[in-house]
Protein backbone atom coordinates (compact mmCIF):
# COMPACT_ATOMS: atom_id res chain seq x y z
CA UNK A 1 3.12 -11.18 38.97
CA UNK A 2 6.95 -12.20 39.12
CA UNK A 3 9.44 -9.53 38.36
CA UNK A 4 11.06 -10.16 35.08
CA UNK A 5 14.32 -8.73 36.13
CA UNK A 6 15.76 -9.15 39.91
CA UNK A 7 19.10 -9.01 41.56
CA UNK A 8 20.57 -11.89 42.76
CA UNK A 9 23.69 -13.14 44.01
CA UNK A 10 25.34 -16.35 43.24
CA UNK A 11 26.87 -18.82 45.63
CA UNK A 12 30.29 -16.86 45.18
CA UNK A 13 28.69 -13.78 46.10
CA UNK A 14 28.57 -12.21 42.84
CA UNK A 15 26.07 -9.55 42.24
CA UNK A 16 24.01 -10.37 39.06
CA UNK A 17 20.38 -9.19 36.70
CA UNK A 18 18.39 -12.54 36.32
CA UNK A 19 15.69 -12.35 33.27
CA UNK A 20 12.92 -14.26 33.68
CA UNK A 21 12.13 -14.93 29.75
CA UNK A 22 10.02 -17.75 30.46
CA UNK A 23 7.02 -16.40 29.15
CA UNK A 24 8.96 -15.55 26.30
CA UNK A 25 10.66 -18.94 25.22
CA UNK A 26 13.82 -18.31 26.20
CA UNK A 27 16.81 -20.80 26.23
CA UNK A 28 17.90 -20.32 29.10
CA UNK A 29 15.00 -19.44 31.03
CA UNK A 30 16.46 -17.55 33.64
CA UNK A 31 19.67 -15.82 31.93
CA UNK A 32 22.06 -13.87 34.45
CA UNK A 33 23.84 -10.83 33.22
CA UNK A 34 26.70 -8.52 35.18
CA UNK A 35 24.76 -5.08 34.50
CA UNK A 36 20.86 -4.25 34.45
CA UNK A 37 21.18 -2.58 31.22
CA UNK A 38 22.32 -5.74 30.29
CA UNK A 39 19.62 -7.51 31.16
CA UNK A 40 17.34 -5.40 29.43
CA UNK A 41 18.47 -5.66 26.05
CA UNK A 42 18.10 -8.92 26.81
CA UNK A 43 14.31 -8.95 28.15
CA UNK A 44 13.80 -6.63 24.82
CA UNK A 45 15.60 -9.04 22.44
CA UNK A 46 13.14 -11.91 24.25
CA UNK A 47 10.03 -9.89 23.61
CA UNK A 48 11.02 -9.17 19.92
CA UNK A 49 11.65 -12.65 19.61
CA UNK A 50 8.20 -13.38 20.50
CA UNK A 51 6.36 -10.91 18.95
CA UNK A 52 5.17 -9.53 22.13
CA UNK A 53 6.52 -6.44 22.27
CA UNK A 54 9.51 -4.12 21.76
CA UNK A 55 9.22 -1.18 24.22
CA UNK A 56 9.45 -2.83 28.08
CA UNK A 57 8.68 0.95 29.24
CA UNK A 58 5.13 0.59 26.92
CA UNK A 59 4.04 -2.42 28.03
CA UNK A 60 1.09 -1.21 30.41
CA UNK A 61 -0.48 0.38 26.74
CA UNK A 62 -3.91 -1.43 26.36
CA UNK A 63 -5.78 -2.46 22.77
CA UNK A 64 -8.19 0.16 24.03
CA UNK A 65 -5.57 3.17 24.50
CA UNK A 66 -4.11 1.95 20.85
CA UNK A 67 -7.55 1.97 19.21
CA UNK A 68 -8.25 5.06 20.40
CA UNK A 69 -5.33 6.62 19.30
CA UNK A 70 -5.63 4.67 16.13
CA UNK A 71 -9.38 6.73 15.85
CA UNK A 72 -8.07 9.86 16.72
CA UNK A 73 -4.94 10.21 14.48
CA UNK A 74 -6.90 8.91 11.43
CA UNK A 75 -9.62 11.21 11.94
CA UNK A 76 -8.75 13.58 9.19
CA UNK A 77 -7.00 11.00 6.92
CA UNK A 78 -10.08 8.14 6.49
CA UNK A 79 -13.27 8.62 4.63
CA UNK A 80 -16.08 9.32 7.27
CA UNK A 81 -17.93 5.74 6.69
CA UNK A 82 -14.55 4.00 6.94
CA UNK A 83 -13.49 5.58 10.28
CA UNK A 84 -17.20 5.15 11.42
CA UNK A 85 -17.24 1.55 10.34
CA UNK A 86 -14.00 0.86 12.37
CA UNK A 87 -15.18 2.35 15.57
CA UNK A 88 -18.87 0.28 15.11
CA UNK A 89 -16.48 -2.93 14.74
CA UNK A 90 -14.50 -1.84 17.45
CA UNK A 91 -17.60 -1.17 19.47
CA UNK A 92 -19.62 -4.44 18.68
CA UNK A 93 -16.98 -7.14 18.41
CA UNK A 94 -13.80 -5.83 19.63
CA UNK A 95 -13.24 -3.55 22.84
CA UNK A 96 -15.62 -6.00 24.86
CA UNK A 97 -13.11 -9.15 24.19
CA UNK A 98 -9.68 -7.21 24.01
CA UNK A 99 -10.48 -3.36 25.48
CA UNK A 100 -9.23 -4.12 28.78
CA UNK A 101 -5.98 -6.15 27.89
CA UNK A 102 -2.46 -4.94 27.19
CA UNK A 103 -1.27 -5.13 23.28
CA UNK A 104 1.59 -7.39 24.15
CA UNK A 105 -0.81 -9.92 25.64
CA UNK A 106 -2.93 -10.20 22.76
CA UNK A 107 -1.67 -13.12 20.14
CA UNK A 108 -2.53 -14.94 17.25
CA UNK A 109 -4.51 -17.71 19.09
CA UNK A 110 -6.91 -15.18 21.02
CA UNK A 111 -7.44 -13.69 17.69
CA UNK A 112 -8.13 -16.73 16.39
CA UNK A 113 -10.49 -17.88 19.03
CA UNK A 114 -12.40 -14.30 18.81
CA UNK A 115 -12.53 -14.93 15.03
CA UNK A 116 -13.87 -18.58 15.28
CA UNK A 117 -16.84 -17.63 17.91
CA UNK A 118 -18.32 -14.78 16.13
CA UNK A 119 -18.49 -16.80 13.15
CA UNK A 120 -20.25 -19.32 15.54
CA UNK A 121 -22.84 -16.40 16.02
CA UNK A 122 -24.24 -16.76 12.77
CA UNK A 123 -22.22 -13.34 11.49
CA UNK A 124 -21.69 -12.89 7.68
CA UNK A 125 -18.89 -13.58 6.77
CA UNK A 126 -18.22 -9.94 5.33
CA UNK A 127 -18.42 -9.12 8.66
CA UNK A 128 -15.97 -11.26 10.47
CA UNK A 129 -13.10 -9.97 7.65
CA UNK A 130 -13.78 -6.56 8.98
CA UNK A 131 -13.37 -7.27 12.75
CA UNK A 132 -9.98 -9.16 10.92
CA UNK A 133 -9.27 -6.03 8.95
CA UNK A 134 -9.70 -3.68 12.08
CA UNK A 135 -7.44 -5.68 14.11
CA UNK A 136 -5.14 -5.89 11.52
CA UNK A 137 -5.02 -2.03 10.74
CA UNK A 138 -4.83 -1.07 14.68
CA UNK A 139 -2.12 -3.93 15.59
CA UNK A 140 -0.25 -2.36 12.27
CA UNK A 141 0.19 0.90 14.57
CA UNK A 142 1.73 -1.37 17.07
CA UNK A 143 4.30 -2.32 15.62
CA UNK A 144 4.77 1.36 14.21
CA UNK A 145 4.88 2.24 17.49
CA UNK A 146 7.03 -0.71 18.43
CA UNK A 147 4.70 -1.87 20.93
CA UNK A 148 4.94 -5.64 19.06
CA UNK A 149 7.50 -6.85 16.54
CA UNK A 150 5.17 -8.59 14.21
CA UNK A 151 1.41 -8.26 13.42
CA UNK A 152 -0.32 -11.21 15.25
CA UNK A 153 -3.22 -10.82 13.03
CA UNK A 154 -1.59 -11.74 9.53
CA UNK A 155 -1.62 -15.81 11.05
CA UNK A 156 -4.89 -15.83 11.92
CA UNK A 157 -7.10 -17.14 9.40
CA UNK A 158 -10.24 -18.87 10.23
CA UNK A 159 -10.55 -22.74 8.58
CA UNK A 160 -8.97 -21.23 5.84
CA UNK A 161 -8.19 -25.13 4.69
CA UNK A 162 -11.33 -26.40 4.35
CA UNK A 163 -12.97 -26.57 1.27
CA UNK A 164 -16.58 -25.16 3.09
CA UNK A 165 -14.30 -22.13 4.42
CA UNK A 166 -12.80 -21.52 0.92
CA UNK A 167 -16.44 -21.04 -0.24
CA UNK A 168 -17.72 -19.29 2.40
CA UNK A 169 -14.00 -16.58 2.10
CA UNK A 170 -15.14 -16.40 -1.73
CA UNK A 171 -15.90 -12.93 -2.41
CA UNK A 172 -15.89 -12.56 -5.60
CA UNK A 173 -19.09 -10.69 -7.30
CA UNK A 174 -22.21 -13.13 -7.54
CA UNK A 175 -23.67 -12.55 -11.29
CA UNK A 176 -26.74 -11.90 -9.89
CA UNK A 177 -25.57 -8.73 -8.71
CA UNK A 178 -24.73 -7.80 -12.24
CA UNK A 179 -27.40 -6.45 -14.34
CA UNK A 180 -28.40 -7.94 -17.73
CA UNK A 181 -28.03 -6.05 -21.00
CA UNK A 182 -32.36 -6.34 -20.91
CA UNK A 183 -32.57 -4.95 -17.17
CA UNK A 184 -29.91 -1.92 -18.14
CA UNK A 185 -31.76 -0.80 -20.91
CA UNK A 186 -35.41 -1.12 -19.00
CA UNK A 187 -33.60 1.10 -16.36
CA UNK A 188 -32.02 3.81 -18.94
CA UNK A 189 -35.38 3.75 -20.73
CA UNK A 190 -37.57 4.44 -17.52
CA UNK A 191 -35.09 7.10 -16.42
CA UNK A 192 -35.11 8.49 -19.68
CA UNK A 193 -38.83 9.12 -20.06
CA UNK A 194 -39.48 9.29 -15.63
CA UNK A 195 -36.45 10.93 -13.95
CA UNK A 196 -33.64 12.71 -16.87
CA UNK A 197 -31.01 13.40 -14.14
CA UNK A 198 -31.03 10.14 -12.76
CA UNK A 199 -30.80 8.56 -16.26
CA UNK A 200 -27.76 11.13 -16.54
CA UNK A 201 -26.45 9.73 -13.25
CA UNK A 202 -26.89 6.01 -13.83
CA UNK A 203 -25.50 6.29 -17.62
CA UNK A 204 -22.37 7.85 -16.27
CA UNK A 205 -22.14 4.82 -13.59
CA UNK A 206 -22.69 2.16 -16.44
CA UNK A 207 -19.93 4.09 -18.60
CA UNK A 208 -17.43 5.03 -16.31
CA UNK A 209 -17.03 2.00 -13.39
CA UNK A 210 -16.72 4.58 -11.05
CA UNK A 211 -18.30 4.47 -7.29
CA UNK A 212 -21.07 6.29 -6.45
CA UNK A 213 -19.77 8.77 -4.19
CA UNK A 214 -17.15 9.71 -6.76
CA UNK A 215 -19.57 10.26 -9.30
CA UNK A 216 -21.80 12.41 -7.02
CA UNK A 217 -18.55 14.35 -6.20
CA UNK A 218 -17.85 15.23 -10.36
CA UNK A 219 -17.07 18.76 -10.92
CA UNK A 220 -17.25 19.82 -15.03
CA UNK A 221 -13.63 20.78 -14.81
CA UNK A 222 -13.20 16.97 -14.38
CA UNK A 223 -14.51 16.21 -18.20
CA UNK A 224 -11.16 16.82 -19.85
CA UNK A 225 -11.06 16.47 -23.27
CA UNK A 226 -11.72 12.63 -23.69
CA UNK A 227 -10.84 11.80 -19.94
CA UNK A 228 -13.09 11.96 -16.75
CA UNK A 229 -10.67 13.04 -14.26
CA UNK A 230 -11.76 10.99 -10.54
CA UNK A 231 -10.15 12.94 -7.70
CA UNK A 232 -12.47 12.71 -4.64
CA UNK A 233 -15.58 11.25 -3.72
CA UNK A 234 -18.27 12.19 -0.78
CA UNK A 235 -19.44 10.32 1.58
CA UNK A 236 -23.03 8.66 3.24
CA UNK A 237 -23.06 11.98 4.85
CA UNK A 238 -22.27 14.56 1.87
CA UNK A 239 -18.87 15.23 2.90
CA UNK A 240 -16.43 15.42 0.34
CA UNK A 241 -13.08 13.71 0.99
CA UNK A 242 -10.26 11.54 -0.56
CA UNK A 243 -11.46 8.34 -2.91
CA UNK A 244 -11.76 4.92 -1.16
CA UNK A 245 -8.39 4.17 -1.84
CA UNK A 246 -6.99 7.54 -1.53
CA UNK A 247 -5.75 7.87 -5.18
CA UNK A 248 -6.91 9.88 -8.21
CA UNK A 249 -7.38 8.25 -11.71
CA UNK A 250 -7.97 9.21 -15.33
CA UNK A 251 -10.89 6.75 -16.80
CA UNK A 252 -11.91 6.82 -20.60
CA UNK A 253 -14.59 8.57 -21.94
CA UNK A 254 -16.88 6.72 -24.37
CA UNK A 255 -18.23 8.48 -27.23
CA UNK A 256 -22.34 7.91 -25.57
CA UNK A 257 -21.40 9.42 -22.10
CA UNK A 258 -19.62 12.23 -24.04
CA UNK A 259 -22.46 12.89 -25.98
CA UNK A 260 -24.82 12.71 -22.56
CA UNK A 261 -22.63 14.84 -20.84
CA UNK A 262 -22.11 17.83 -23.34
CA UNK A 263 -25.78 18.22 -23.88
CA UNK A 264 -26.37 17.82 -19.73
CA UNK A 265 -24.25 21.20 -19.52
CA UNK A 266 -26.35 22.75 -22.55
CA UNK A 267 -29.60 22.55 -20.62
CA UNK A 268 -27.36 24.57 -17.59
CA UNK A 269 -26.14 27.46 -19.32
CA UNK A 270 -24.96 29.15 -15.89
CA UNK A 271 -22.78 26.29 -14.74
CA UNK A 272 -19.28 26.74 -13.77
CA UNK A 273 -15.92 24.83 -14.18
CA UNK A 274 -16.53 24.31 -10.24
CA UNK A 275 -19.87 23.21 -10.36
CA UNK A 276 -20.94 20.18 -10.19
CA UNK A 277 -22.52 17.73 -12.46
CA UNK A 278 -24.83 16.40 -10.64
CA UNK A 279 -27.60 18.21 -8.12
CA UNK A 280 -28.63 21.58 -8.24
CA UNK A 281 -26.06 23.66 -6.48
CA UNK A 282 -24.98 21.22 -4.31
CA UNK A 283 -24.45 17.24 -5.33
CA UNK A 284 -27.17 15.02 -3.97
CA UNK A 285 -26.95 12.57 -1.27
CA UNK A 286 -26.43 9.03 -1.07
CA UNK A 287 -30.19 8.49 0.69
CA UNK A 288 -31.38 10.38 -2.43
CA UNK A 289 -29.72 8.33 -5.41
CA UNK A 290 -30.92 5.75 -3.42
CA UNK A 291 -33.98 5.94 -2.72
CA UNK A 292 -34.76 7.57 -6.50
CA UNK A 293 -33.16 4.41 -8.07
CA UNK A 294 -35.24 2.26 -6.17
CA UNK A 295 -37.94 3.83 -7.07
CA UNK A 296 -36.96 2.67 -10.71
CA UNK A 297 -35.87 -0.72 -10.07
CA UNK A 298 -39.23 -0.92 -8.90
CA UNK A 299 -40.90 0.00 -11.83
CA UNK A 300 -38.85 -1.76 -13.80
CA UNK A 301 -39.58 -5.23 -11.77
CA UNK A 302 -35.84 -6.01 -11.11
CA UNK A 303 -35.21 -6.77 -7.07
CA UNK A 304 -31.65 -7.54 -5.13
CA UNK A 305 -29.67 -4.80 -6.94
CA UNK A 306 -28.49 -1.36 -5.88
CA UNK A 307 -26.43 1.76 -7.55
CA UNK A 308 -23.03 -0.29 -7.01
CA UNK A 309 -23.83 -2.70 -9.12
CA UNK A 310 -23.65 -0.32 -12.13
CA UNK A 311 -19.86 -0.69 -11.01
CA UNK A 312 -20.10 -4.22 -11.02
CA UNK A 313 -21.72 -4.10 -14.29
CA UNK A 314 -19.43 -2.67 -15.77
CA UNK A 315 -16.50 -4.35 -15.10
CA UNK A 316 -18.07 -8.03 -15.73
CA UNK A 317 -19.49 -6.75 -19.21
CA UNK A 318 -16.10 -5.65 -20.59
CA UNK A 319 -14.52 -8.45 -19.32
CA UNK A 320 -16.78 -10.92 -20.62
CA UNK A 321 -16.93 -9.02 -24.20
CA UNK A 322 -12.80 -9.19 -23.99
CA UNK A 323 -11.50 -6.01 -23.04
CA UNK A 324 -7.86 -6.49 -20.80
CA UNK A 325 -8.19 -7.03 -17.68
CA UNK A 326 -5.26 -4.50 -16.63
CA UNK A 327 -7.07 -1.58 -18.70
CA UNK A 328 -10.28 -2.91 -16.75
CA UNK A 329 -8.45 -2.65 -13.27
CA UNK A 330 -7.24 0.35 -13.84
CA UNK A 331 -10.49 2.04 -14.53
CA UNK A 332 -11.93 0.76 -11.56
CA UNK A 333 -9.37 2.26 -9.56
CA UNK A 334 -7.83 -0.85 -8.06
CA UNK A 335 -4.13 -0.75 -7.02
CA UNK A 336 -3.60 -4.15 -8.68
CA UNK A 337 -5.16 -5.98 -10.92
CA UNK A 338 -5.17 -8.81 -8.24
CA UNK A 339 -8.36 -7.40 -6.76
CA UNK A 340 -10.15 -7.46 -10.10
CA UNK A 341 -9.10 -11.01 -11.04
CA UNK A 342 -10.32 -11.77 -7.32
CA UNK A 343 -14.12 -10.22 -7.87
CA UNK A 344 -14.44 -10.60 -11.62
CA UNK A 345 -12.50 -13.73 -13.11
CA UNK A 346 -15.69 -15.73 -13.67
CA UNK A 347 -16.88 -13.28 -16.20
CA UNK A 348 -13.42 -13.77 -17.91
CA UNK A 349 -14.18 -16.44 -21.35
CA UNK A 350 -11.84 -19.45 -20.86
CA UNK A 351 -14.61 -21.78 -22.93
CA UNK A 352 -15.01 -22.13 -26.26
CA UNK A 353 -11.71 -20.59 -27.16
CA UNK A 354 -8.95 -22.58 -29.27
CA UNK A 355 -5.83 -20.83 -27.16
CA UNK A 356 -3.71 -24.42 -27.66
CA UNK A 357 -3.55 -23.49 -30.93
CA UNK A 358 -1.83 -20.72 -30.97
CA UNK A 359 1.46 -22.66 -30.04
CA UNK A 360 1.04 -24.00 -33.60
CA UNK A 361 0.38 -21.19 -35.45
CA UNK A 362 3.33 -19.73 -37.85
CA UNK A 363 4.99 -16.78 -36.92
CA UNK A 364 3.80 -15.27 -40.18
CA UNK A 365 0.43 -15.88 -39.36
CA UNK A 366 0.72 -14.48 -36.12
CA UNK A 367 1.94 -11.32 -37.12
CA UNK A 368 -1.32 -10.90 -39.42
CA UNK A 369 -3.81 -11.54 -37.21
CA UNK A 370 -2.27 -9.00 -34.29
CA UNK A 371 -1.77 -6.30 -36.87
CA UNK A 372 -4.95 -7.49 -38.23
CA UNK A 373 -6.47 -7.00 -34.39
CA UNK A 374 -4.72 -3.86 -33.62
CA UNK A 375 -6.15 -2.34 -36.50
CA UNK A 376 -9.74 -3.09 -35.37
């Protein structure tokens, strides 16, 4: 491989630094400069320019050596099945294509082309967004470490122009995920009669929005006054750590999950402000919810659902009965009410609805019916 930066001396004898920024687009290709310092602010204004890289003295750095460190300095920070899930991706789809090269060689188009072919393969397409996400996230400490100047992932979207690419990129909740009114009361009424903590458990899902993990992780000192306070969740493997998003949240406690809740602690007389609701001593595991809920879905007759979609449930249900979708998102826990209106906008009414006539309704009139609604 050609030097990028040699000594040379011109036809009058004059000692100069010669760039080779070919590679890099430059105009000239083969600048000359008096000093070698010179000519590497140059090489680094080149490689900035391209997005290759900012640090000449890191180039040698390879996507393995930055994924690792990636893994290793989010150990403590990321939720166990999140750092797990980045290291499988890593693993499985990643390290065998781009492991070996350096981080400034890597660009969009490779990305691109690794993208396309593992959609090829048949992969969902859930899937290929997380080998996007991981690239993203671990290219992100690049340019933190100003390996690159710019993240080459954020261009490369897949067919995202075709109208068979839209679809497939559509990720918004299917109804079918969401349970009926008929299906959530089967459930409550099996649990009730079958299985009284996990008719505890699921109510508080159904009333609350809230994950599973951070339900399982719900200490009493939580329940304040007409508030559930979420603060941390556990993970697959009963660890307790930060929320998925790594923020804490006050959601609204209804009037039935109050009333579920005060006489849960009744029947546990010795329970402290530390313990938690759920379990007995310690909060039960994922596998265990699980596999207990199944075990009602089952006997209920209801197939293709699992304990998440009591989230999903109960975001589409308020939405579709009209509650606001920024009160909505911010029970939920999103960080903007983007990602709601991205999963749950088809449960939104926009039918049957005469909104074009509110432009002609007298101010008067108007007044009345939101003092009228506020008072409902």
């Amino acid at each position: 491989m050609a030097k990028l930066i040699k000594e040379i001396r011109t036809k009058a004898g004059t000692k100069k630094w010669q760039v080779n920024g070919r590679r890099y687009g430059a105009r000239p290709m083969r600048p000359q400069f008096p000093t070698k310092e010179a000519a590497e602010d140059a090489l680094a204004k080149m490689i900035a320019a391209r997005g290759a890289g900012l640090n000449p003295t890191r180039r040698d750095v390879t996507f393995q050596m930055q994924s690792d460190a990636f893994l290793k300095n989010n150990a403590e920070t990321l939720a166990g099945r999140s750092l797990r899930s980045y290291a499988s991706c890593l693993r499985v789809h990643i390290l065998p294509r781009f492991g070996a090269r350096r981080v400034i060689d890597i660009n969009t188009a490779s990305i691109k082309t690794l993208l396309t072919e593992e959609r090829a393969k048949g992969i969902s397409p859930a899937t290929v967004s997380l080998i996007r996400a991981t690239l993203s996230v671990i290219f992100q400490t690049a340019v933190d470490d100003g390996l690159v100047a710019v993240n080459p992932v954020t261009a490369a979207r897949v067919g995202n122009r075709g109208r068979k690419a839209r679809a497939a990129a559509n990720q918004s909740v299917p109804k079918e995920r969401v349970f009926t009114q008929k299906q959530i009361d089967a459930i409550l009424e099996w649990c009730a009669a079958r299985d009284h903590d996990l008719h505890d458990f699921v109510f508080t899902l159904l009333r609350t929005g809230c994950r599973p993990g951070e339900c399982r992780a719900l200490r009493w000192q939580d329940i304040v006054g007409n508030k559930i306070l979420i603060e941390r969740a556990l993970d697959d493997r009963n660890v307790i750590g930060l929320t998925k998003t790594g923020g804490k949240r006050a959601v609204d406690l209804s009037p039935a999950l109050k009333d579920v809740l005060r006489l849960r602690l009744l029947k546990r007389p010795g329970a402290e402000p530390t313990s938690f609701v759920f379990g007995n001593g310690t909060p039960p595991t994922e596998r265990e919810m699980s596999r207990r809920f199944a075990v009602a879905l089952d006997e209920c007759e209801i197939v293709g659902h699992s304990l998440y979609d009591c989230r999903h449930s109960f975001a589409s249900i308020l939405l579709a009965r009209g509650a606001a979708l920024l009160w909505v998102a911010k029970q939920l826990g999103h960080s903007n009410a983007s990602i709601t209106l991205k999963y749950y906008a088809h449960f939104i009414p926009v039918e049957g609805v005469d909104y074009i006539g509110l432009l002609d309704e007298r101010a008067a009139d108007a007044t009345e019916r939101e003092e009228m609604k506020a008072s409902t």
